[in-house]
Structures are given as C-alpha cells and as structure tokens.
N, C-alpha and C. Protein backbone atom coordinates (compact mmCIF):
# COMPACT_ATOMS: atom_id res chain seq x y z
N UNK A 1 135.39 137.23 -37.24
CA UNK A 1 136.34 137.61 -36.22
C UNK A 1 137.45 136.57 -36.08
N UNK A 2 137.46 135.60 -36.50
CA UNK A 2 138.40 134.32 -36.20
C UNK A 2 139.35 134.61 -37.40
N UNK A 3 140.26 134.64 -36.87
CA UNK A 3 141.51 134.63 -37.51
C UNK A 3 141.71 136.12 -38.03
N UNK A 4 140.97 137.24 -37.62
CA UNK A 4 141.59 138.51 -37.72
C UNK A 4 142.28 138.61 -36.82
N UNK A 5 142.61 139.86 -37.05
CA UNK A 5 143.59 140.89 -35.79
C UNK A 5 142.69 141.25 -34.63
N UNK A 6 143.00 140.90 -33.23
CA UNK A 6 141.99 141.69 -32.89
C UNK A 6 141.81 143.31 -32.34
N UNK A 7 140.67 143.56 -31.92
CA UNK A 7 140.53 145.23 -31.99
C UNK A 7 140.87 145.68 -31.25
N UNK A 8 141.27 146.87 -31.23
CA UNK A 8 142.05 147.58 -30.24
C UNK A 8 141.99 149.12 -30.52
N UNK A 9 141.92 149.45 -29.72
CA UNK A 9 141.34 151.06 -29.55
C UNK A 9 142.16 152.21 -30.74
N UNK A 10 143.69 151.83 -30.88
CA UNK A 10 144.42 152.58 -31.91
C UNK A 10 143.91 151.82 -32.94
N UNK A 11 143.76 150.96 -33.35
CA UNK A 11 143.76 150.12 -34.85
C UNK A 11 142.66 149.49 -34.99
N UNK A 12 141.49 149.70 -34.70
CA UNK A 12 140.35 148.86 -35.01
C UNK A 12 140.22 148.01 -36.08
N UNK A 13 141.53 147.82 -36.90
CA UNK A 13 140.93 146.56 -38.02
C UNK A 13 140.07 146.14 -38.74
N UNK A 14 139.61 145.28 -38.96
CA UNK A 14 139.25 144.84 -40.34
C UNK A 14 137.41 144.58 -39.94
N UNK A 15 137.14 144.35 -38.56
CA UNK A 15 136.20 143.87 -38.16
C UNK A 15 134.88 144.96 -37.59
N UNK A 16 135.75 146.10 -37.01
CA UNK A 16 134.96 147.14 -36.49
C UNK A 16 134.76 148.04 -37.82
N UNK A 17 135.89 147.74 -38.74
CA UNK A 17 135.50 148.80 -40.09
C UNK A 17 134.14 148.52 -41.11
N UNK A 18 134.14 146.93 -40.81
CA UNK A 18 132.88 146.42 -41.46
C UNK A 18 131.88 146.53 -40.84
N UNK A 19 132.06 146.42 -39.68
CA UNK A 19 130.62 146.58 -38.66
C UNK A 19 130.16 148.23 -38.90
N UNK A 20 131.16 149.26 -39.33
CA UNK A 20 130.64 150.39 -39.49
C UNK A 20 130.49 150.69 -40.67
N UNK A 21 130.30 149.91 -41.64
CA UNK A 21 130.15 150.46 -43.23
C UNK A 21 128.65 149.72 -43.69
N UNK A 22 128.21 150.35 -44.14
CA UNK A 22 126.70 150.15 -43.91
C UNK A 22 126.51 148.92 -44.96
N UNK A 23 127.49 149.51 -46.20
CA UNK A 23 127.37 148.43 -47.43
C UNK A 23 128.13 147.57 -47.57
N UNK A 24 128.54 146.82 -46.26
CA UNK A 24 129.11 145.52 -45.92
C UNK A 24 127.58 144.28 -45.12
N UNK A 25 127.99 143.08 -45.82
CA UNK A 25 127.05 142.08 -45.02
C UNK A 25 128.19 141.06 -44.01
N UNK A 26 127.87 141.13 -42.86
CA UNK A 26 128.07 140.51 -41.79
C UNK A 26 128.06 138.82 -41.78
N UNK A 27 128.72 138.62 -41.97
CA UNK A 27 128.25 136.72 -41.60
C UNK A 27 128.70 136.16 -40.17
N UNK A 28 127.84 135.73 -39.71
CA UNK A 28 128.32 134.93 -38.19
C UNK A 28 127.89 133.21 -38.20
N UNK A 29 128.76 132.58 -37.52
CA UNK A 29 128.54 131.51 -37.00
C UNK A 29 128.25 131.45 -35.91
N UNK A 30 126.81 131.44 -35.64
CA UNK A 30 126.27 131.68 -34.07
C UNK A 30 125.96 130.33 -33.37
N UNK A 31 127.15 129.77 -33.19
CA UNK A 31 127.37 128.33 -32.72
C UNK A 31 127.76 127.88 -31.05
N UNK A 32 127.90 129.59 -30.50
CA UNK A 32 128.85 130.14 -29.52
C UNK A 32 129.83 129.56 -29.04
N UNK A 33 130.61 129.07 -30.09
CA UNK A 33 132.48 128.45 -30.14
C UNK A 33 132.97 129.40 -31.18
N UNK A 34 132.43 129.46 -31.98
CA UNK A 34 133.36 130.67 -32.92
C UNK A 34 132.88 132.21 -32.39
N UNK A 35 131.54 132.46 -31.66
CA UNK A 35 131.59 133.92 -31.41
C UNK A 35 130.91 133.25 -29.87
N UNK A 36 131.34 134.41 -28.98
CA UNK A 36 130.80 134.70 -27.77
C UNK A 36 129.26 135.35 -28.19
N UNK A 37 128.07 135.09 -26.85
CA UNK A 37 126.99 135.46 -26.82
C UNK A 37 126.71 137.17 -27.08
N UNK A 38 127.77 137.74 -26.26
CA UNK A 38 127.85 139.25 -26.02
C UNK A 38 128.59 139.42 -27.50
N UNK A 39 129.54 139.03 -28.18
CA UNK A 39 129.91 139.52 -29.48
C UNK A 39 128.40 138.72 -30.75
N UNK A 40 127.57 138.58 -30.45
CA UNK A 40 126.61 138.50 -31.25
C UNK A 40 125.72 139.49 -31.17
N UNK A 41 125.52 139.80 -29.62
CA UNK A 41 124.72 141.02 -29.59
C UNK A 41 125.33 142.34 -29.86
N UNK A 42 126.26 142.41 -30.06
CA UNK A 42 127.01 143.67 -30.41
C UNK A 42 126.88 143.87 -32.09
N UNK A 43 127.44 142.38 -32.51
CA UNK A 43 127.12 142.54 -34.33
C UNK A 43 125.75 142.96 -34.40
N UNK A 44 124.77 142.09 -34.04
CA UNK A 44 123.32 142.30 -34.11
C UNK A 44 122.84 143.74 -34.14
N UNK A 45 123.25 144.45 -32.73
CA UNK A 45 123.66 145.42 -32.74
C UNK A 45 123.57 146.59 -33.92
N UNK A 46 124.99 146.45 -34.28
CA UNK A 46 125.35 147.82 -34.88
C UNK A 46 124.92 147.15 -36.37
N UNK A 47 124.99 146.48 -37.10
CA UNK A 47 124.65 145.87 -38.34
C UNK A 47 123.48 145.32 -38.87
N UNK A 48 122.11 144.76 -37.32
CA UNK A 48 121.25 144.97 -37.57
C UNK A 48 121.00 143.85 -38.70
N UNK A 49 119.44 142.99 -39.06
CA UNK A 49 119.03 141.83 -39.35
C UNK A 49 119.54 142.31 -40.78
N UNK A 50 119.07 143.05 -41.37
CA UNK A 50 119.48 143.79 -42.79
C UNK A 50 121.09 143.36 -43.70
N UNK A 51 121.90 143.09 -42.78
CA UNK A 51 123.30 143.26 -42.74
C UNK A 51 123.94 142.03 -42.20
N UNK A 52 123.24 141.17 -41.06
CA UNK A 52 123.38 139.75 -40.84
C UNK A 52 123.41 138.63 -41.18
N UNK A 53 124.48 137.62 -41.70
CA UNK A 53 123.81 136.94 -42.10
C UNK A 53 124.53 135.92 -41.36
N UNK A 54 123.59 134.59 -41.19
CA UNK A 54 123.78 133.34 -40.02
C UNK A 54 124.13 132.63 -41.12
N UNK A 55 125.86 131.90 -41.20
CA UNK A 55 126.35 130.93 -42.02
C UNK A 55 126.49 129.79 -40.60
N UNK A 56 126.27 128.56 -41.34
CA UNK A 56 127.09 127.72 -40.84
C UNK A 56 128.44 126.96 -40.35
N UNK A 57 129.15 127.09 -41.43
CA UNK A 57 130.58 126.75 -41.79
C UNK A 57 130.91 125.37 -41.19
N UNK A 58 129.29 124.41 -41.85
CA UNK A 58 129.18 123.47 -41.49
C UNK A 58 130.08 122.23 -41.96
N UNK A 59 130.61 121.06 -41.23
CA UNK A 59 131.03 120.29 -42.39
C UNK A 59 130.54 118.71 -42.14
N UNK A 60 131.21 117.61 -42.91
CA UNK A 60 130.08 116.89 -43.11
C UNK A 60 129.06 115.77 -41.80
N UNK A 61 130.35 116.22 -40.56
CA UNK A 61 129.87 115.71 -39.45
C UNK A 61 128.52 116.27 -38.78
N UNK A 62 128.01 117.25 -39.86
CA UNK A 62 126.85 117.96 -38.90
C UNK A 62 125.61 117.39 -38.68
N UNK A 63 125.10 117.05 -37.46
CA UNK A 63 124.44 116.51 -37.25
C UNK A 63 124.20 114.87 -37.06
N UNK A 64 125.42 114.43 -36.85
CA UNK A 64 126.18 113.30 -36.72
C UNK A 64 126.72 112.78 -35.37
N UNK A 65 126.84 112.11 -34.74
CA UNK A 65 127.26 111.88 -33.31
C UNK A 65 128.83 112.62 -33.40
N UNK A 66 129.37 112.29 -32.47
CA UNK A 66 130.63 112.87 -32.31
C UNK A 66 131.55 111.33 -32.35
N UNK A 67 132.97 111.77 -33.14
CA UNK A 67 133.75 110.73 -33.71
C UNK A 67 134.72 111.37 -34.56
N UNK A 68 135.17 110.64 -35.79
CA UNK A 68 136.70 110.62 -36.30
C UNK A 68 136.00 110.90 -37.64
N UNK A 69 135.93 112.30 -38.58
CA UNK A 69 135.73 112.26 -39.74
C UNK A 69 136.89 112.88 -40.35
N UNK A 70 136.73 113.03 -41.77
CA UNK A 70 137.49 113.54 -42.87
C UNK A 70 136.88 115.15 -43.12
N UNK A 71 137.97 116.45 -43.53
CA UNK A 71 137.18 117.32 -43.95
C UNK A 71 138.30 117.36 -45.06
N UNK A 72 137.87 116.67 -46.50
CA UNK A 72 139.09 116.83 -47.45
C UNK A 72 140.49 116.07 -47.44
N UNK A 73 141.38 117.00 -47.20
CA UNK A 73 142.66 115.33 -46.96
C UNK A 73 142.96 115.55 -45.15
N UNK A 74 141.56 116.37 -44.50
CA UNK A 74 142.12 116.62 -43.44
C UNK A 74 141.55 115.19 -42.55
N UNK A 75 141.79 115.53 -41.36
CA UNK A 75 141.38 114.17 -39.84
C UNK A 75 140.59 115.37 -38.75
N UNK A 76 139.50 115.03 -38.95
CA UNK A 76 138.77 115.95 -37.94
C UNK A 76 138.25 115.54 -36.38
N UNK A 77 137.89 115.69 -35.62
CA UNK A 77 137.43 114.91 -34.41
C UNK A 77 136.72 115.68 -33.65
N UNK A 78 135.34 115.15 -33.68
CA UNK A 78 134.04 115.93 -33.01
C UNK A 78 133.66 115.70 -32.01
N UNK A 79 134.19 116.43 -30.76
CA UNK A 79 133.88 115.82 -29.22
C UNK A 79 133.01 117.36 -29.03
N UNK A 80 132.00 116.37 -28.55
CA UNK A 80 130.64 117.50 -27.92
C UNK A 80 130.19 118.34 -28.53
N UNK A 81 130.09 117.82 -30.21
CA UNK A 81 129.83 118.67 -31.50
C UNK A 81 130.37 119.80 -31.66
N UNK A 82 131.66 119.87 -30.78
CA UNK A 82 132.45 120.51 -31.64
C UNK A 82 133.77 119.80 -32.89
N UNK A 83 134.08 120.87 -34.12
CA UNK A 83 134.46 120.12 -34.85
C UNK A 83 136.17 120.66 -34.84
N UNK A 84 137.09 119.61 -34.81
CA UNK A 84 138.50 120.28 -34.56
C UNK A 84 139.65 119.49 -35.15
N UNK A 85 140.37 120.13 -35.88
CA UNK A 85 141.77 119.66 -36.55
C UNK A 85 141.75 118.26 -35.88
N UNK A 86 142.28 117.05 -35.68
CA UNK A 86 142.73 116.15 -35.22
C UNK A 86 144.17 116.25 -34.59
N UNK A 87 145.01 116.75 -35.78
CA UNK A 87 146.74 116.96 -35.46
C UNK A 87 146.53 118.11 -34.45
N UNK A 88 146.14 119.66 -34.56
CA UNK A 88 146.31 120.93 -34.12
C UNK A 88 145.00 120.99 -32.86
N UNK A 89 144.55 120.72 -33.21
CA UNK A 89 143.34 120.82 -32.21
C UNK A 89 142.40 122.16 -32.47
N UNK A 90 142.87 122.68 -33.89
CA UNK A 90 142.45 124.22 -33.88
C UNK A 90 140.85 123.62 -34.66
N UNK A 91 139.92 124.44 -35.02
CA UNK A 91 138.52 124.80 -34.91
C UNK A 91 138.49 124.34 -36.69
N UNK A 92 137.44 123.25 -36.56
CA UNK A 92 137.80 123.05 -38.53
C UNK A 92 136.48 123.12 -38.70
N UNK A 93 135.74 124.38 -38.96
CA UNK A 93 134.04 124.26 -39.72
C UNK A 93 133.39 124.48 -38.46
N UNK A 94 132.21 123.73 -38.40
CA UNK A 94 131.56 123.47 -37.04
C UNK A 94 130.73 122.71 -37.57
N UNK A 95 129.27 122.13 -36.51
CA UNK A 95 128.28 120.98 -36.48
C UNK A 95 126.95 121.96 -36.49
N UNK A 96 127.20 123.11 -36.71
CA UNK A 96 125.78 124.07 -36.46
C UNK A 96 124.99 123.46 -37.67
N UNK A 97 123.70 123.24 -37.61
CA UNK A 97 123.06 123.47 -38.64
C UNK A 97 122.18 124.97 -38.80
N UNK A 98 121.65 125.35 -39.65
CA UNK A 98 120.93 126.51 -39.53
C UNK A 98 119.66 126.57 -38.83
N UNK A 99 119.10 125.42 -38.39
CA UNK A 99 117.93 125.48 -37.39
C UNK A 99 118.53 126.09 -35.94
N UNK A 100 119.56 125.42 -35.83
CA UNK A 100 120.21 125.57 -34.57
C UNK A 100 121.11 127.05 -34.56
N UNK A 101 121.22 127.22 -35.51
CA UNK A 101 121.68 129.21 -35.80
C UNK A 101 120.83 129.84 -35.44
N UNK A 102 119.28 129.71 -35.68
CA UNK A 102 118.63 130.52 -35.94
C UNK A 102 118.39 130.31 -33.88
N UNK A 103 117.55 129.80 -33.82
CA UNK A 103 117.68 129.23 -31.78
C UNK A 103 118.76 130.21 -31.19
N UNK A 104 120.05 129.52 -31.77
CA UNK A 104 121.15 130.41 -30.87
C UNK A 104 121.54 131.93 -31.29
N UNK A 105 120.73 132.38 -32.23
CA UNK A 105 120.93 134.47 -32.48
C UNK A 105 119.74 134.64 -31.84
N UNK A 106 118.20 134.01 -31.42
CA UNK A 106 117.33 134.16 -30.67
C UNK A 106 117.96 134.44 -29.00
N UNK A 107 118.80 133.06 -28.50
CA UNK A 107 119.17 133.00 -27.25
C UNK A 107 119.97 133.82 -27.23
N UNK A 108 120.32 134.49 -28.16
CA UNK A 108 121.28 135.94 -27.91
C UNK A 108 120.59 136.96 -27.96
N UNK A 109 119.88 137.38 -27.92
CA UNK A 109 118.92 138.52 -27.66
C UNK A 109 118.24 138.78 -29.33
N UNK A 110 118.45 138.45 -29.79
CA UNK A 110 117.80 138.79 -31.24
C UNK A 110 115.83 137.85 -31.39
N UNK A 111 114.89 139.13 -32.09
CA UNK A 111 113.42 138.53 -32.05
C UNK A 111 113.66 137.72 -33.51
N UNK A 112 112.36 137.18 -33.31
CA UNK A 112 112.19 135.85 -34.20
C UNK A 112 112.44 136.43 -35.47
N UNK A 113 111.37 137.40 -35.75
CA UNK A 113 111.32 138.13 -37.17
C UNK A 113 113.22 138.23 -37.39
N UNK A 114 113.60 138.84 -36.54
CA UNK A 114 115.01 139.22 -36.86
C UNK A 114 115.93 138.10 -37.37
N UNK A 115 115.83 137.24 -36.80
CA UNK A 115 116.73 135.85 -36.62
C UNK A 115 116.37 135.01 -38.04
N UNK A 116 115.06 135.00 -38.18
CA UNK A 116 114.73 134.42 -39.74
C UNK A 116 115.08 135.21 -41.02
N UNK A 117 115.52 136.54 -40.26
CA UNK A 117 115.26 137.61 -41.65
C UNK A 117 117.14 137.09 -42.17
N UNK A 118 117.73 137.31 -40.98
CA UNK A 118 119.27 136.80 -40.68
C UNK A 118 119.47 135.32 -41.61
N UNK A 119 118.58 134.74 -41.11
CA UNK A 119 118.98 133.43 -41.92
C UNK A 119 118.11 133.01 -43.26
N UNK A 120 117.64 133.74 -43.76
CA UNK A 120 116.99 133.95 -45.51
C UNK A 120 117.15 135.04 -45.51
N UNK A 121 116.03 136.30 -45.81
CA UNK A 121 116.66 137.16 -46.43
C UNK A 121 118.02 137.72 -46.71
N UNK A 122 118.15 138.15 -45.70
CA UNK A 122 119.80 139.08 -45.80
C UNK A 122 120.59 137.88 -46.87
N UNK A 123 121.04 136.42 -46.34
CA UNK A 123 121.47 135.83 -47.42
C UNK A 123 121.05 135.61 -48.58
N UNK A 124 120.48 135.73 -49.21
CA UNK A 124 119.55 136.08 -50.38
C UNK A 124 120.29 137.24 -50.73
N UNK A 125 119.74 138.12 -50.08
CA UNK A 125 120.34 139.44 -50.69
C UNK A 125 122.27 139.68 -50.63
N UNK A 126 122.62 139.09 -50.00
CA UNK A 126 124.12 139.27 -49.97
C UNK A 126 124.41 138.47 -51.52
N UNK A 127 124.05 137.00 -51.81
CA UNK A 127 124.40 136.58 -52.68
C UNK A 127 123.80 137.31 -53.92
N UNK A 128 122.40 137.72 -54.05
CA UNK A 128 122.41 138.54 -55.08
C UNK A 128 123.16 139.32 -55.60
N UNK A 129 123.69 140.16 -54.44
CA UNK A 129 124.75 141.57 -54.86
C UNK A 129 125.63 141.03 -55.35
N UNK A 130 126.08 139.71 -55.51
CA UNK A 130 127.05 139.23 -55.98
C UNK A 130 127.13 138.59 -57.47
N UNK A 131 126.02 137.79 -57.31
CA UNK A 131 125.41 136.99 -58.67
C UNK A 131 124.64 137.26 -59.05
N UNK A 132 123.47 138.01 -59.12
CA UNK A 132 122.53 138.70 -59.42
C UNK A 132 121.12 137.50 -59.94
N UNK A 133 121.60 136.20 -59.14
CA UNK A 133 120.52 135.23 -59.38
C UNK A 133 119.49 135.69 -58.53
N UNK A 134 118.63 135.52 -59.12
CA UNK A 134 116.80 135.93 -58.79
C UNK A 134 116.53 134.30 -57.26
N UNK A 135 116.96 135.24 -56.03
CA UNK A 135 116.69 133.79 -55.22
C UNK A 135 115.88 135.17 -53.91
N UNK A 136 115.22 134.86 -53.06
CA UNK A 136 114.85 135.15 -51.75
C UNK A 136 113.29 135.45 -52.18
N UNK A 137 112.87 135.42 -52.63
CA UNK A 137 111.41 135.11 -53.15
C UNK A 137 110.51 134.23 -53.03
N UNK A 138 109.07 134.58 -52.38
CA UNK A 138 108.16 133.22 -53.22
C UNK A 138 107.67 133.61 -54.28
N UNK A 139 108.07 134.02 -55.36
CA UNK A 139 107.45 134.46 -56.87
C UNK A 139 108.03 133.97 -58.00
N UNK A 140 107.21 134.20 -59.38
CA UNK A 140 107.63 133.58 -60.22
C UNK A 140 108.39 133.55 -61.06
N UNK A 141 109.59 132.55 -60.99
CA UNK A 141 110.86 133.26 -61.55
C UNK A 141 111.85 133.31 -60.51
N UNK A 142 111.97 133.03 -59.13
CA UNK A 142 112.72 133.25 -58.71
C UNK A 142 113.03 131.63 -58.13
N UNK A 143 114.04 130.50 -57.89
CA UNK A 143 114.40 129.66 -57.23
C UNK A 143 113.71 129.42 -55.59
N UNK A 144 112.82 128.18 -55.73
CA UNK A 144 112.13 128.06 -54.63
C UNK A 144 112.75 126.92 -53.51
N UNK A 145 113.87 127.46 -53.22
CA UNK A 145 114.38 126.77 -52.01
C UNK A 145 114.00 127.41 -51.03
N UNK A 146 113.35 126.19 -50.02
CA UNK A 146 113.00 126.99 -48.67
C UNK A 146 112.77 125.95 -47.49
N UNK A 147 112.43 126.23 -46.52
CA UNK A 147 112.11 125.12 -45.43
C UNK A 147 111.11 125.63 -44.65
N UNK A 148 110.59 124.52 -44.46
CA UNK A 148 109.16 124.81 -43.13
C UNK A 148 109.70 124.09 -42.03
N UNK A 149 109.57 125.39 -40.68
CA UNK A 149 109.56 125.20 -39.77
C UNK A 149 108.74 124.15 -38.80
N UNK A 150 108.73 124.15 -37.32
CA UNK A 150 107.29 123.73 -36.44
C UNK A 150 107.70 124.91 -35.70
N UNK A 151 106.72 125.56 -34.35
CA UNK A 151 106.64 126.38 -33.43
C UNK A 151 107.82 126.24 -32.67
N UNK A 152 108.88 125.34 -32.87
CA UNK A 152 109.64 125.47 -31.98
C UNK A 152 111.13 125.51 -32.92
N UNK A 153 110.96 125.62 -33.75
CA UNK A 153 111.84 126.33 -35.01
C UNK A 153 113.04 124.87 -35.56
N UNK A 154 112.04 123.57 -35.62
CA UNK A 154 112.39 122.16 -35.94
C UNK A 154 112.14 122.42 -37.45
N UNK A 155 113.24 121.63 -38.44
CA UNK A 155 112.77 121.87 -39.73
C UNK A 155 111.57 120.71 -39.91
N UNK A 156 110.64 120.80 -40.42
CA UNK A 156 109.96 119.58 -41.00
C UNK A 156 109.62 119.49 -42.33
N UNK A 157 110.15 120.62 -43.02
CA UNK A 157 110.45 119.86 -44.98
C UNK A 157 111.28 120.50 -45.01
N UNK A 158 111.78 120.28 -46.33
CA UNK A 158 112.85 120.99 -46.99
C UNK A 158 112.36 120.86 -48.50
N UNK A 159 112.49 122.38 -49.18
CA UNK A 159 112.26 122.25 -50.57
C UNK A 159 113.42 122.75 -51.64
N UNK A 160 113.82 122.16 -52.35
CA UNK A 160 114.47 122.53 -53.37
C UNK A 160 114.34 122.79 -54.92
N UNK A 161 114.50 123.76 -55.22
CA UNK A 161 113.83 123.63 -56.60
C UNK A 161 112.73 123.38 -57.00
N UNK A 162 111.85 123.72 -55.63
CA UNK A 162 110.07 123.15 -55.88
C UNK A 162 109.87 121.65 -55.35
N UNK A 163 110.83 121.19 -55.30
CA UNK A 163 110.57 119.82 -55.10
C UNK A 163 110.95 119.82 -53.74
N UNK A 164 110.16 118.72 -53.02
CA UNK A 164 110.05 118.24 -51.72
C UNK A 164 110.81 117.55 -51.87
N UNK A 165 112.41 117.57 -50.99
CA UNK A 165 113.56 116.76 -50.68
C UNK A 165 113.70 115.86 -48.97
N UNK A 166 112.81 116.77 -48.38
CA UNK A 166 113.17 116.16 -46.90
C UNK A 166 111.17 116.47 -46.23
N UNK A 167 111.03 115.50 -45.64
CA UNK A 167 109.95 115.53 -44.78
C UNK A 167 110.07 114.95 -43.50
N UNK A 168 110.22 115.50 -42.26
CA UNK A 168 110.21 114.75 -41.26
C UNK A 168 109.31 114.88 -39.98
C-alpha cells in the first residue's frame, strides 16, 4: 500500500485489484508503521494465510538500538525503532524482524497456525512460483532453512542449509 494510489470508490487501483485476484501473493510489513492494525485485518481478510505473506523490509539497523546508520549511500536515523531517511524524514525499510511480524499479524486478529503459515509457507510458495527452487519443506531435496521457536514465539536457533547458525 505505501507508495500506491490510494483507493477510492471510482478507481480502486492497484491494491484492491490484487486483494481480489486470487493468483496474486500479498506481502505485508506488519510492523504497524507501514500498515494500520485494521488494514491487516482486512488483507488477512480477503487474501487469507494462503496468499499472505509477512516481509520485513528490514535493514541493517534491525534489532539494534536506535541511532545514525547507513542504508547504501543513504543516512538513516532510528528513533523508537523506527527506521527513516535522515534528510526527508520519509520511511527507509523498517527494524521488524520476522519474530516480531509474526506477534504483530497475531495482535491483529490473525491465529497462530495462520500467522506461521504467513511467514513460511505462503513465502515458500510465492518464491517457488517464481524460481521453481525446491524450498518450504522438511524433505529430501528440498533446502533446510528454518527456525525454532519457544512458546512465546522467541527464535532460539536458526538453521541454514542444515547447519546450526544461531542458538540462543
């Protein structure tokens, strides 16, 4: 939705046309600075976990205190984890990580099953349709990137390629 047109009852645009085409995938940054709570439940909504998918549009301040970084030859500045032009003040990426995506499409009305399916499957399957790399699987033959949760949806590994990269 950021940086379209927005909708309007004669011209619904670019955003309500995708939300109604079944063989479109959805990406949100559910960070609630780039989308409102009520415009998550509406995507959720009509597009459904199938069709969702939770990006980050993280950059490299994520998860970093708030301060003065670089995104490229840009000057970024992260007050209250949000991430913003320095010169313009306009919106550059964000600090979401995907633990914290998945929490905030929950606190938007979306169930667990849904919210995990949002943030692996569906992406899995969006990039397939694209590249046709063998990924969203635990089987053999397919790329075993994945992460383990705790009950309160904290990452505590991270695997890549089979290999254990992060334990905490």
């Amino acid at each position: 939705f950021n940086q379209m047109r927005q909708f309007h009852h004669r011209e619904p645009g670019l955003p309500f046309a995708l939300l109604i085409n079944p063989n479109t995938f959805i990406e949100m940054i559910v960070d609630f600075i780039h989308l409102h709570p009520a415009t998550v439940q509406l995507v959720f909504k009509l597009a459904g976990s199938l069709r969702t998918v939770l990006i980050t549009d993280a950059v490299s301040a994520a998860g970093l205190p708030d301060g003065e970084y670089v995104l490229g030859d840009l000057k970024i500045t992260v007050k209250n984890g949000v991430s913003r032009l320095s010169e313009s003040g306009a919106l550059a990426g964000s600090t979401l990580t995907m633990d914290n995506a998945v929490k905030n499409v929950i606190k938007a009305g979306s169930g667990l099953l849904e919210a995990l399916t949002m943030a692996s499957y569906t992406p899995s399957k969006s990039i397939e349709a694209l590249t046709r790399e063998k990924i969203g699987y635990l089987k053999p033959g397919y790329k075993a990137d994945l992460i383990i949760l705790d009950e309160k949806l904290n990452v505590k590994k991270t695997i890549i390629n089979g290999e254990l990269v992060y334990e905490g």
